[in-house]
Every structure is written in structure tokens, then in C-alpha cells.
ModelCIF file with pLDDT and N, C-alpha, C, O atoms, coordinates in Angstrom:
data_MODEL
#
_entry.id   MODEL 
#
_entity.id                         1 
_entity.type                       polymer 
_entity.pdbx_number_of_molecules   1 
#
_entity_poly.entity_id                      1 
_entity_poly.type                           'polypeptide(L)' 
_entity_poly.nstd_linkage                   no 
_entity_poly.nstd_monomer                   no 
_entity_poly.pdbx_seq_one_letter_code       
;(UNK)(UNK)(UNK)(UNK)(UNK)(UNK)(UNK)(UNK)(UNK)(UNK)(UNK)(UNK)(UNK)(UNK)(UNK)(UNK)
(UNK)(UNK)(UNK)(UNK)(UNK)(UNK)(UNK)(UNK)(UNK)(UNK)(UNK)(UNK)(UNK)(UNK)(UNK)(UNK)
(UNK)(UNK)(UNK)(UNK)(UNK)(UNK)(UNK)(UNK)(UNK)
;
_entity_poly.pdbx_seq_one_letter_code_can   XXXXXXXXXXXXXXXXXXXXXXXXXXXXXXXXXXXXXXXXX 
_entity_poly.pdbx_strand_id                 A 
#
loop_
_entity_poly_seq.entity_id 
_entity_poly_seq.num 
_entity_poly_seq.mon_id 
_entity_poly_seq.hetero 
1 1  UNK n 
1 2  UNK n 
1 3  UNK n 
1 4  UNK n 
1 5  UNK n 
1 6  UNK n 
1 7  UNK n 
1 8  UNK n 
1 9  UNK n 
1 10 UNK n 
1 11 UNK n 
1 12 UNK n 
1 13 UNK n 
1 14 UNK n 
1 15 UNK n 
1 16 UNK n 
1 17 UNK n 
1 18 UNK n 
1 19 UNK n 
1 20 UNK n 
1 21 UNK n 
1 22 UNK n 
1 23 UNK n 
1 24 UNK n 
1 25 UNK n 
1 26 UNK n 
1 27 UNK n 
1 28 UNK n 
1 29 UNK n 
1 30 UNK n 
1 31 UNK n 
1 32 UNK n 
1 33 UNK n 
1 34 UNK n 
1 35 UNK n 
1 36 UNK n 
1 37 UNK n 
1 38 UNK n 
1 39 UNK n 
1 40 UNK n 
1 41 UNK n 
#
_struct_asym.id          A 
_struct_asym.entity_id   1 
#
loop_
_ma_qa_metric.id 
_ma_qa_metric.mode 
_ma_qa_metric.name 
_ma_qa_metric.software_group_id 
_ma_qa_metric.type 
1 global pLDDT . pLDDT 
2 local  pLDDT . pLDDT 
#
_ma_qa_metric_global.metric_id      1 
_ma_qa_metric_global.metric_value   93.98 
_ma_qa_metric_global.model_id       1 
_ma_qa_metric_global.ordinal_id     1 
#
loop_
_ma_qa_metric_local.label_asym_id 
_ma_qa_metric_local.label_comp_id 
_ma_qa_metric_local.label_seq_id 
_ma_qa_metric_local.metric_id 
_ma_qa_metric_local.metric_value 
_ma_qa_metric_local.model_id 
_ma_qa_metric_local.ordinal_id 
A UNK 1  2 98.00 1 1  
A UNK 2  2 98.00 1 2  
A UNK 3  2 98.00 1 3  
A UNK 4  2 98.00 1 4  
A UNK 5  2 98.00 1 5  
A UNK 6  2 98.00 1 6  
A UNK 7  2 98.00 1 7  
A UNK 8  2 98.00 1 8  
A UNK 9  2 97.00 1 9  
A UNK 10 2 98.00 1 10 
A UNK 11 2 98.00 1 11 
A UNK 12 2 98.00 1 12 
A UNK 13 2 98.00 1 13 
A UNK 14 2 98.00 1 14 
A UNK 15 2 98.00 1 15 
A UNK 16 2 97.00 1 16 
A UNK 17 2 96.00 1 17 
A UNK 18 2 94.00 1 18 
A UNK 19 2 93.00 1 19 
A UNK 20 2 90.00 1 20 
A UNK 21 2 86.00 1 21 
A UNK 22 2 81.00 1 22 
A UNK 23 2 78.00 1 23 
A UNK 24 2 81.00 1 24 
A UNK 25 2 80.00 1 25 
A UNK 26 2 81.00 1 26 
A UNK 27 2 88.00 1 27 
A UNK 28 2 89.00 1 28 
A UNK 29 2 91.00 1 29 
A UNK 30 2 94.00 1 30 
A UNK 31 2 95.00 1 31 
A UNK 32 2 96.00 1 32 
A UNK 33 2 97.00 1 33 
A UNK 34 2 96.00 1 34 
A UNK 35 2 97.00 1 35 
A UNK 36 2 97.00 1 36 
A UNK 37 2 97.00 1 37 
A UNK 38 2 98.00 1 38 
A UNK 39 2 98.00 1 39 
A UNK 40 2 98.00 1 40 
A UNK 41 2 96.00 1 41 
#
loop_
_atom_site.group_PDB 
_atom_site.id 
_atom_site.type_symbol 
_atom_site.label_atom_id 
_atom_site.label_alt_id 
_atom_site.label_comp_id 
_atom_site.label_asym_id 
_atom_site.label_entity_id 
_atom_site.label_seq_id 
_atom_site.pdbx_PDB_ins_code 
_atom_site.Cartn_x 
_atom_site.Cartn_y 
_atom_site.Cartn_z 
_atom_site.occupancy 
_atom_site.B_iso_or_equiv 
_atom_site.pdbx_formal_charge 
_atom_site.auth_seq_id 
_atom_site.auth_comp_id 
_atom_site.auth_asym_id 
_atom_site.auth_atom_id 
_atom_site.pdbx_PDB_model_num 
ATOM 1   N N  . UNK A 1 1  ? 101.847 38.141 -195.140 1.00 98.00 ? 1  UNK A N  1 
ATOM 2   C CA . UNK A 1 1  ? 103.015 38.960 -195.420 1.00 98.00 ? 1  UNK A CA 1 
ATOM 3   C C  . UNK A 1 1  ? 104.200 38.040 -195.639 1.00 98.00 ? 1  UNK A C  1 
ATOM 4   O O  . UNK A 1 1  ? 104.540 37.267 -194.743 1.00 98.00 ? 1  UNK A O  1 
ATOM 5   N N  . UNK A 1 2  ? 104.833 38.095 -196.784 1.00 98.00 ? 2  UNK A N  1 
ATOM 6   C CA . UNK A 1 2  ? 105.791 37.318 -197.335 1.00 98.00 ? 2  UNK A CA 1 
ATOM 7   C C  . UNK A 1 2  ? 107.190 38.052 -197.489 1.00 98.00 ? 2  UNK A C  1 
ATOM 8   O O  . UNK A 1 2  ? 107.644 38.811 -198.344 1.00 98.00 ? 2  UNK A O  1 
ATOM 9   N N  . UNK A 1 3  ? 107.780 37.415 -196.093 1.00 98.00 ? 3  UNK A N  1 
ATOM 10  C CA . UNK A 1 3  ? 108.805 38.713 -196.019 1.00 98.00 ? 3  UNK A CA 1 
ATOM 11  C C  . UNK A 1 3  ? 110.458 37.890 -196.838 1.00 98.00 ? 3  UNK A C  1 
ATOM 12  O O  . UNK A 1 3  ? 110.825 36.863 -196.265 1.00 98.00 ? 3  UNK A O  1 
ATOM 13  N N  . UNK A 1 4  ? 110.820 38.083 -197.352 1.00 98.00 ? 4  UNK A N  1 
ATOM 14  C CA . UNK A 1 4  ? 112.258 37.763 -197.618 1.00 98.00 ? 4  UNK A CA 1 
ATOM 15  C C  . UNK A 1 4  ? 113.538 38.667 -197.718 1.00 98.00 ? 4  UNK A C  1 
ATOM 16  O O  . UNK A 1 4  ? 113.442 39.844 -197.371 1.00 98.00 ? 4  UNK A O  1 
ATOM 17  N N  . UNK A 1 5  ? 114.926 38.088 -198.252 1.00 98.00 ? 5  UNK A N  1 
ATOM 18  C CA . UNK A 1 5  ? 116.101 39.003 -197.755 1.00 98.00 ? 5  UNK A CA 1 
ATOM 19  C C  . UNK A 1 5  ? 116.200 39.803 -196.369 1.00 98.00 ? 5  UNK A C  1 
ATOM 20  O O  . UNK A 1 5  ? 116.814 40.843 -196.129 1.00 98.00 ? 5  UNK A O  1 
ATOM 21  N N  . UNK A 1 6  ? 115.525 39.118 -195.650 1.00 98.00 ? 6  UNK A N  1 
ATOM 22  C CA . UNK A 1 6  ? 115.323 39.657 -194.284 1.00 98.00 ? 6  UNK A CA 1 
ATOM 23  C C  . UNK A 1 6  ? 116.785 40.263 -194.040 1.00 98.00 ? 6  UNK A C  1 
ATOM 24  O O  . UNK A 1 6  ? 117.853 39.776 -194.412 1.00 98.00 ? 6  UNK A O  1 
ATOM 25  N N  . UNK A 1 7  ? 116.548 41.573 -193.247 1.00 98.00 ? 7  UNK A N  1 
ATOM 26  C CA . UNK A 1 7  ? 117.622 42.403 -192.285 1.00 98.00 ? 7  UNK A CA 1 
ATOM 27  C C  . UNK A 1 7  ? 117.595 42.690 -191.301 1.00 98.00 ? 7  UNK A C  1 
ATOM 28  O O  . UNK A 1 7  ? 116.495 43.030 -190.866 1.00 98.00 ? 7  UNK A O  1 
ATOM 29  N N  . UNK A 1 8  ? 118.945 42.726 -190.253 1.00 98.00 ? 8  UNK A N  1 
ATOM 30  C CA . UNK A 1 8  ? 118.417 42.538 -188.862 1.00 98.00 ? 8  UNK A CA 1 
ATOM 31  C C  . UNK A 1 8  ? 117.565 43.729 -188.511 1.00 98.00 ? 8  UNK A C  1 
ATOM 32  O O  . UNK A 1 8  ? 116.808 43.806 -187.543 1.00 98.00 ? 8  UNK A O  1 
ATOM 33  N N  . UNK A 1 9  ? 117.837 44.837 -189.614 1.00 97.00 ? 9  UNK A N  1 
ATOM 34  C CA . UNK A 1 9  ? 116.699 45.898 -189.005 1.00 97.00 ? 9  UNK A CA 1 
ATOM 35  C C  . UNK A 1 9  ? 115.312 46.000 -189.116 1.00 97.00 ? 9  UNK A C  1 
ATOM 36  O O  . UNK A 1 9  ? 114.585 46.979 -188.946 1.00 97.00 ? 9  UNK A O  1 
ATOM 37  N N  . UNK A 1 10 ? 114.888 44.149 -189.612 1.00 98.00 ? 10 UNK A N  1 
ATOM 38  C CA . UNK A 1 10 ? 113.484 44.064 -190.013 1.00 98.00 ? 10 UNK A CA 1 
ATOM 39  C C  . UNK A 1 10 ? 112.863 43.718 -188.240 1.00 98.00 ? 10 UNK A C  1 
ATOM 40  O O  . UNK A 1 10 ? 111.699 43.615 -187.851 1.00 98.00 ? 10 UNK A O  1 
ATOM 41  N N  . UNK A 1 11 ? 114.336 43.591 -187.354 1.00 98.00 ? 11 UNK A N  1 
ATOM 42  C CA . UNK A 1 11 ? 113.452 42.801 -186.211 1.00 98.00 ? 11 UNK A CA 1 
ATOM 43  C C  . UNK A 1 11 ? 112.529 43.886 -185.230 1.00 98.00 ? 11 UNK A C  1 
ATOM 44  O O  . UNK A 1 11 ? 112.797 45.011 -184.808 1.00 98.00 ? 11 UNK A O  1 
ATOM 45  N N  . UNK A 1 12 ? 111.524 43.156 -185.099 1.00 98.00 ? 12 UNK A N  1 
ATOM 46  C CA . UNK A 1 12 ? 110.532 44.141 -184.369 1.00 98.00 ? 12 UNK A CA 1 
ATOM 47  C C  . UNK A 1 12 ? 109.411 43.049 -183.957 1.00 98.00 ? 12 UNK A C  1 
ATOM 48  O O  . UNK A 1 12 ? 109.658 41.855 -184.126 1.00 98.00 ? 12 UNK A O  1 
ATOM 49  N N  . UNK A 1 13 ? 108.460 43.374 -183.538 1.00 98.00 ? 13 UNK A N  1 
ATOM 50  C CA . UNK A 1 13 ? 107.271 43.005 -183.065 1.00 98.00 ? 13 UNK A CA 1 
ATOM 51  C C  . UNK A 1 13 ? 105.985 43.405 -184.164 1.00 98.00 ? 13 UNK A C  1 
ATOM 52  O O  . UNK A 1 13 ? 105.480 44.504 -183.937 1.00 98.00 ? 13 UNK A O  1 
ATOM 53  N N  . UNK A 1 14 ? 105.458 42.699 -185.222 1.00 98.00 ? 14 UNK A N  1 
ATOM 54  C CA . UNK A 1 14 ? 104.766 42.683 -185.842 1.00 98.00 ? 14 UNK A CA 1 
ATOM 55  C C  . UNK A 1 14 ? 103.051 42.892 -185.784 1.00 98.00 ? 14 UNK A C  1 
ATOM 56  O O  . UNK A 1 14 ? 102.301 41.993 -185.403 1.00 98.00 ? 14 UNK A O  1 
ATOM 57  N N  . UNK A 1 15 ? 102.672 43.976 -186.145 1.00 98.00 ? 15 UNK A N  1 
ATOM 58  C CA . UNK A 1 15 ? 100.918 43.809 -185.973 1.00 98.00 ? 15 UNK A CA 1 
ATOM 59  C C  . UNK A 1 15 ? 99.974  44.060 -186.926 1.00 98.00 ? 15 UNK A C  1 
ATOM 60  O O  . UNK A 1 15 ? 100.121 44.914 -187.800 1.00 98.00 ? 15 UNK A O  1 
ATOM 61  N N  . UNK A 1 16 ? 98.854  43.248 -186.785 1.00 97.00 ? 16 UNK A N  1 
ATOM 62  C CA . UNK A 1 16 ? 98.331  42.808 -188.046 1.00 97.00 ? 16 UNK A CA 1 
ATOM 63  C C  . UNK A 1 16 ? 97.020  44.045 -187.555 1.00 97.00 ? 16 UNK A C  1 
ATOM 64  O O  . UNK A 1 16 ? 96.430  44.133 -186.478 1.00 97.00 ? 16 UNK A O  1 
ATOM 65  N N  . UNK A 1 17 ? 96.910  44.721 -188.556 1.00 96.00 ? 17 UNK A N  1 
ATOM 66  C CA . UNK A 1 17 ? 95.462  45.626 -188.184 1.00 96.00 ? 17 UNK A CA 1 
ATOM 67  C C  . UNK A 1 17 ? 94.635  45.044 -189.548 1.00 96.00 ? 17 UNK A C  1 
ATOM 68  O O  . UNK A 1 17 ? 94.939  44.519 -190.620 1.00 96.00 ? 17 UNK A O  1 
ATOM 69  N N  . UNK A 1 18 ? 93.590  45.398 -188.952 1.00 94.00 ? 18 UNK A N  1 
ATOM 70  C CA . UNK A 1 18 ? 92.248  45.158 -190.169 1.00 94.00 ? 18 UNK A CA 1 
ATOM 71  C C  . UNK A 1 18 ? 91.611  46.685 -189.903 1.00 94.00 ? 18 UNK A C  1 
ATOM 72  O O  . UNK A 1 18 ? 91.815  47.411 -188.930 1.00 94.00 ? 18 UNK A O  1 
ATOM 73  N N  . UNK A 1 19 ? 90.952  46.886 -190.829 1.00 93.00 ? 19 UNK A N  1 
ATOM 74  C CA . UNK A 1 19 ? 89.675  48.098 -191.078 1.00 93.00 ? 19 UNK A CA 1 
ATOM 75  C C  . UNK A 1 19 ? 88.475  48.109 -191.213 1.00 93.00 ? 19 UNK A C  1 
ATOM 76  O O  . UNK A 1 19 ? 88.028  48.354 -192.333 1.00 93.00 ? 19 UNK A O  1 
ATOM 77  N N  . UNK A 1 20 ? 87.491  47.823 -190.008 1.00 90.00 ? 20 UNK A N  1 
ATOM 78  C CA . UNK A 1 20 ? 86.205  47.012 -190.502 1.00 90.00 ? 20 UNK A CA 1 
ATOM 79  C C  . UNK A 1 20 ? 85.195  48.261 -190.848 1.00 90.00 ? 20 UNK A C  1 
ATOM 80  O O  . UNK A 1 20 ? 85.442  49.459 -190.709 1.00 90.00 ? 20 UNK A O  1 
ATOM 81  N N  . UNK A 1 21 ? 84.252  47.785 -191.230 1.00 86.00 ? 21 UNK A N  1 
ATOM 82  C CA . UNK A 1 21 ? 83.138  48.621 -191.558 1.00 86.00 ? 21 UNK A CA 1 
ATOM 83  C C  . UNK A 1 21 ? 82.165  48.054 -190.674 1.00 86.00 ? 21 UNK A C  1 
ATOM 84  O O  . UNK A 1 21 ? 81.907  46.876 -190.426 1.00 86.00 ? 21 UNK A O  1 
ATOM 85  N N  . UNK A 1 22 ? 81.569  49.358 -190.152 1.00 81.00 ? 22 UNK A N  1 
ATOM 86  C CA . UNK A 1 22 ? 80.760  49.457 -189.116 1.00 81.00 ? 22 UNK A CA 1 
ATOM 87  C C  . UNK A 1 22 ? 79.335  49.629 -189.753 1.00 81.00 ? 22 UNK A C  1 
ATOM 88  O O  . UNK A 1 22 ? 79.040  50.749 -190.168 1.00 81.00 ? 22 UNK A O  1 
ATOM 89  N N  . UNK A 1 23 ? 78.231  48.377 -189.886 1.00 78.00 ? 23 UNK A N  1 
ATOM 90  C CA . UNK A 1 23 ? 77.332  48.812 -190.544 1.00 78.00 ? 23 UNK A CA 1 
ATOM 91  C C  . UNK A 1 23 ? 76.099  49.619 -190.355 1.00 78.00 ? 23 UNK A C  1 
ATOM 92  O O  . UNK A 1 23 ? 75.298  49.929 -191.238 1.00 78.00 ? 23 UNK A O  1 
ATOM 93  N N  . UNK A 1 24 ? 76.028  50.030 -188.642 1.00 81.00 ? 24 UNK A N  1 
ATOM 94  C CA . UNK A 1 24 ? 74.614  50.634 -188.539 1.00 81.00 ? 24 UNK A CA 1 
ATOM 95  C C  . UNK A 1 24 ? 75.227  51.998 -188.333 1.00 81.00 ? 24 UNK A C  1 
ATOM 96  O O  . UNK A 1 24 ? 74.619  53.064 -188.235 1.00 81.00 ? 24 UNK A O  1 
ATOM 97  N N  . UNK A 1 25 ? 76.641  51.773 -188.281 1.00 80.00 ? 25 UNK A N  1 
ATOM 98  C CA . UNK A 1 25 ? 77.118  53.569 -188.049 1.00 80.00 ? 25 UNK A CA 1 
ATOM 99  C C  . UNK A 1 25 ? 77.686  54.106 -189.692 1.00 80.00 ? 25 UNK A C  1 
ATOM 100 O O  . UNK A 1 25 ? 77.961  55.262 -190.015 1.00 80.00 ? 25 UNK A O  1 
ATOM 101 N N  . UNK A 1 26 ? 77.729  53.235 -190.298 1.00 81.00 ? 26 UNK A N  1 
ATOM 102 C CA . UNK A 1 26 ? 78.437  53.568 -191.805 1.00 81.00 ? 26 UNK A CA 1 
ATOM 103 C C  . UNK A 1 26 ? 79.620  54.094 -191.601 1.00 81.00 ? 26 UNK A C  1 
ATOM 104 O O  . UNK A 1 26 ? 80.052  54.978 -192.342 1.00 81.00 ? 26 UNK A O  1 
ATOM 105 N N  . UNK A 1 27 ? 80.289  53.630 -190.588 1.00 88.00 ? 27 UNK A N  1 
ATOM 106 C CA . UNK A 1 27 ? 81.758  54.166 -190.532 1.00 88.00 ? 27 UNK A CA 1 
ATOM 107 C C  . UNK A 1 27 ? 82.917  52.798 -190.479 1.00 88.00 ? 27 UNK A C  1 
ATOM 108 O O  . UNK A 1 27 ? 82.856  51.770 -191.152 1.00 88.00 ? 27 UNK A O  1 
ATOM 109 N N  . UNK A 1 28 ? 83.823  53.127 -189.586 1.00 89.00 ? 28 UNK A N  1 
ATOM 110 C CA . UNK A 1 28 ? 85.064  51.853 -189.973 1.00 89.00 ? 28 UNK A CA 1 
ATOM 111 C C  . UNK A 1 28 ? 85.622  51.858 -188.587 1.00 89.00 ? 28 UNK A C  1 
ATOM 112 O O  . UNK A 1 28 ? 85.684  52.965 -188.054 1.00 89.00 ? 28 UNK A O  1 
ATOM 113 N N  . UNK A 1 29 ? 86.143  50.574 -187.739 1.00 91.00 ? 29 UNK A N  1 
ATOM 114 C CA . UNK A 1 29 ? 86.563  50.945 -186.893 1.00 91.00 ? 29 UNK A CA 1 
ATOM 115 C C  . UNK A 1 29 ? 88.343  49.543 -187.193 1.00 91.00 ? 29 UNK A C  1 
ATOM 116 O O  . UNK A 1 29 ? 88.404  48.590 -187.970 1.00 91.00 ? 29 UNK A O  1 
ATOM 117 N N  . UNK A 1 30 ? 89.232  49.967 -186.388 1.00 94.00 ? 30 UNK A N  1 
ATOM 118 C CA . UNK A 1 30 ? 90.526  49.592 -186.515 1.00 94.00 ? 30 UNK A CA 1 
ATOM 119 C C  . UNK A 1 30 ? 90.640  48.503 -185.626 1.00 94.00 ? 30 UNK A C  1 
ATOM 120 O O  . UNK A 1 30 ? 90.219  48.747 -184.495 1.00 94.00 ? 30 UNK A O  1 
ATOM 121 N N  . UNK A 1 31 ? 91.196  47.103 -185.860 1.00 95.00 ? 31 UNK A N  1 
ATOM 122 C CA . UNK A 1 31 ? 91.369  46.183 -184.952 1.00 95.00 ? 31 UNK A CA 1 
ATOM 123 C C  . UNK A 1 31 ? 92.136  45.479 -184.960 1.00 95.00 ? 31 UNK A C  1 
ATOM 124 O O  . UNK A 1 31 ? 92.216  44.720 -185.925 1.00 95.00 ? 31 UNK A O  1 
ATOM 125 N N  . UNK A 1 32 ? 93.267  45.372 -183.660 1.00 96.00 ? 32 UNK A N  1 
ATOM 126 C CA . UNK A 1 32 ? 94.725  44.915 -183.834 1.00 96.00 ? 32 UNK A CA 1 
ATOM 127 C C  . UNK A 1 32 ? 94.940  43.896 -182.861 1.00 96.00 ? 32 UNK A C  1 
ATOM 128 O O  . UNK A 1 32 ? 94.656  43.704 -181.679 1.00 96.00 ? 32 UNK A O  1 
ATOM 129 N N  . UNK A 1 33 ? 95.806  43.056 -184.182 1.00 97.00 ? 33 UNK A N  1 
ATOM 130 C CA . UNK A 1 33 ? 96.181  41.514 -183.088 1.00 97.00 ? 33 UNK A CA 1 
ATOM 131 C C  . UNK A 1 33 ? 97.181  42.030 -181.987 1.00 97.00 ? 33 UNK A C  1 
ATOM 132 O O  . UNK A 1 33 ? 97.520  43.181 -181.712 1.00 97.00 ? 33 UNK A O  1 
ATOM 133 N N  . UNK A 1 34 ? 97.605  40.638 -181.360 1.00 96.00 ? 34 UNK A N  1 
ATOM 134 C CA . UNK A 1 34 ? 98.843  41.168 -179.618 1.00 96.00 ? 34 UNK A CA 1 
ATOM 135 C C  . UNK A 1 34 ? 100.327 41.164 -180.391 1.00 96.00 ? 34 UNK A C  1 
ATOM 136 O O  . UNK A 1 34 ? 101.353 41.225 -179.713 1.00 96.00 ? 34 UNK A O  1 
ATOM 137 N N  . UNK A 1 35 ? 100.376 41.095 -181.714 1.00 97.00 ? 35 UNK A N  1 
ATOM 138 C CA . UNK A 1 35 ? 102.086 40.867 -182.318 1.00 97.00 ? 35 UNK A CA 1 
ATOM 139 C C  . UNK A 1 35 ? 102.458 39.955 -182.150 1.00 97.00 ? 35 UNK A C  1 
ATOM 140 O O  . UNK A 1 35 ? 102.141 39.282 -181.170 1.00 97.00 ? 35 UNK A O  1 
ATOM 141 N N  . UNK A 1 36 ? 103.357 39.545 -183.137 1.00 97.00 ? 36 UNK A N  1 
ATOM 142 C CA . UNK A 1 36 ? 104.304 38.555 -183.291 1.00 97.00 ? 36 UNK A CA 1 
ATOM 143 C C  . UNK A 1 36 ? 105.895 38.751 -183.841 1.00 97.00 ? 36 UNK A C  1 
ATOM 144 O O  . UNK A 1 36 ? 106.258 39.216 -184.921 1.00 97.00 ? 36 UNK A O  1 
ATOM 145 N N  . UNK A 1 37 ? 106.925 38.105 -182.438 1.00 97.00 ? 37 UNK A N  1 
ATOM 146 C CA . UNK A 1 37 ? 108.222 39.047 -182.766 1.00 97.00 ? 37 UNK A CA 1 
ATOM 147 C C  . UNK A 1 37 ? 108.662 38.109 -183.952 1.00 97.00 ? 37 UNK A C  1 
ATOM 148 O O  . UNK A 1 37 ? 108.384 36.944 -184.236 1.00 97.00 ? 37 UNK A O  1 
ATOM 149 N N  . UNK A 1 38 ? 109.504 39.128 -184.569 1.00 98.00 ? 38 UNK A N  1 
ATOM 150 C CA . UNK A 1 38 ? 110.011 38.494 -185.348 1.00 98.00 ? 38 UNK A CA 1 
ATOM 151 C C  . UNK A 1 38 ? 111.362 39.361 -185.299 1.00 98.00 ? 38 UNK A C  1 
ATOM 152 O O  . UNK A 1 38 ? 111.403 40.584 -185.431 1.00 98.00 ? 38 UNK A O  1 
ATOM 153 N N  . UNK A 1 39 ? 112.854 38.204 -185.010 1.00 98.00 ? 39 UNK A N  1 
ATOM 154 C CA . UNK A 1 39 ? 114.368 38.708 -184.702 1.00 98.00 ? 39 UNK A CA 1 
ATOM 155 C C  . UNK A 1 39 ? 114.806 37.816 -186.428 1.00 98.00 ? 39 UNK A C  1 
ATOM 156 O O  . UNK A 1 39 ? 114.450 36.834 -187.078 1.00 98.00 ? 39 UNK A O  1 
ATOM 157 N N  . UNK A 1 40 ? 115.763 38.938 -186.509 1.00 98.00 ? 40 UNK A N  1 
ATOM 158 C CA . UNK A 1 40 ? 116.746 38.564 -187.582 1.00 98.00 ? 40 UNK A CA 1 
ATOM 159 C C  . UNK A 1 40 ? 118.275 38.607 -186.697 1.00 98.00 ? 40 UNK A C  1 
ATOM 160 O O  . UNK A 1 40 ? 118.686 39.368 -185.822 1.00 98.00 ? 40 UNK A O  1 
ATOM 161 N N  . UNK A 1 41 ? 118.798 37.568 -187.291 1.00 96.00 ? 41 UNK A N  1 
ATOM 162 C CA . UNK A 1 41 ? 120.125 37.220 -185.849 1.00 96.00 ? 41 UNK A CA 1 
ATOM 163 C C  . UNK A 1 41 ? 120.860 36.251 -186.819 1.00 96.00 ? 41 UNK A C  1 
ATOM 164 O O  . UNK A 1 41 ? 121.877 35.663 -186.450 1.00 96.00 ? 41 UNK A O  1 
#
């Protein structure tokens, strides 16, 4: 994620999800990193 013109209302705590595919269930399951803050100041 290539963030620029940053604003301080971009600051927050960032999380990266993925969408995997589940292959013996043929479905998808959701999996999220611990965040990373990111302050505009």
C-alpha cells in the first residue's frame, strides 16, 4: 500500500487481511496481521 499526500486523518492502526481459499472445504477463510500504526503529525 503506497500511501501519499498523507492527512492527519489517515492516522490509525493499519491491517493487512488476506482471503484464503480453503481447499478440502472449497470455501475461504479471512486472516489478519497485529497492525501497524501509522500517525500523521
Amino acid at each position: 500500500l503506497q500511501m501519499n499526500s498523507l492527512k492527519p486523518e489517515d492516522t490509525a492502526v493499519y491491517y493487512c487481511n488476506a482471503n484464503v481459499i480453503v481447499p478440502i472445504l472449497t470455501t475461504t477463510h479471512d486472516y489478519w496481521g497485529q497492525g501497524t500504526q501509522v500517525t500523521v503529525s
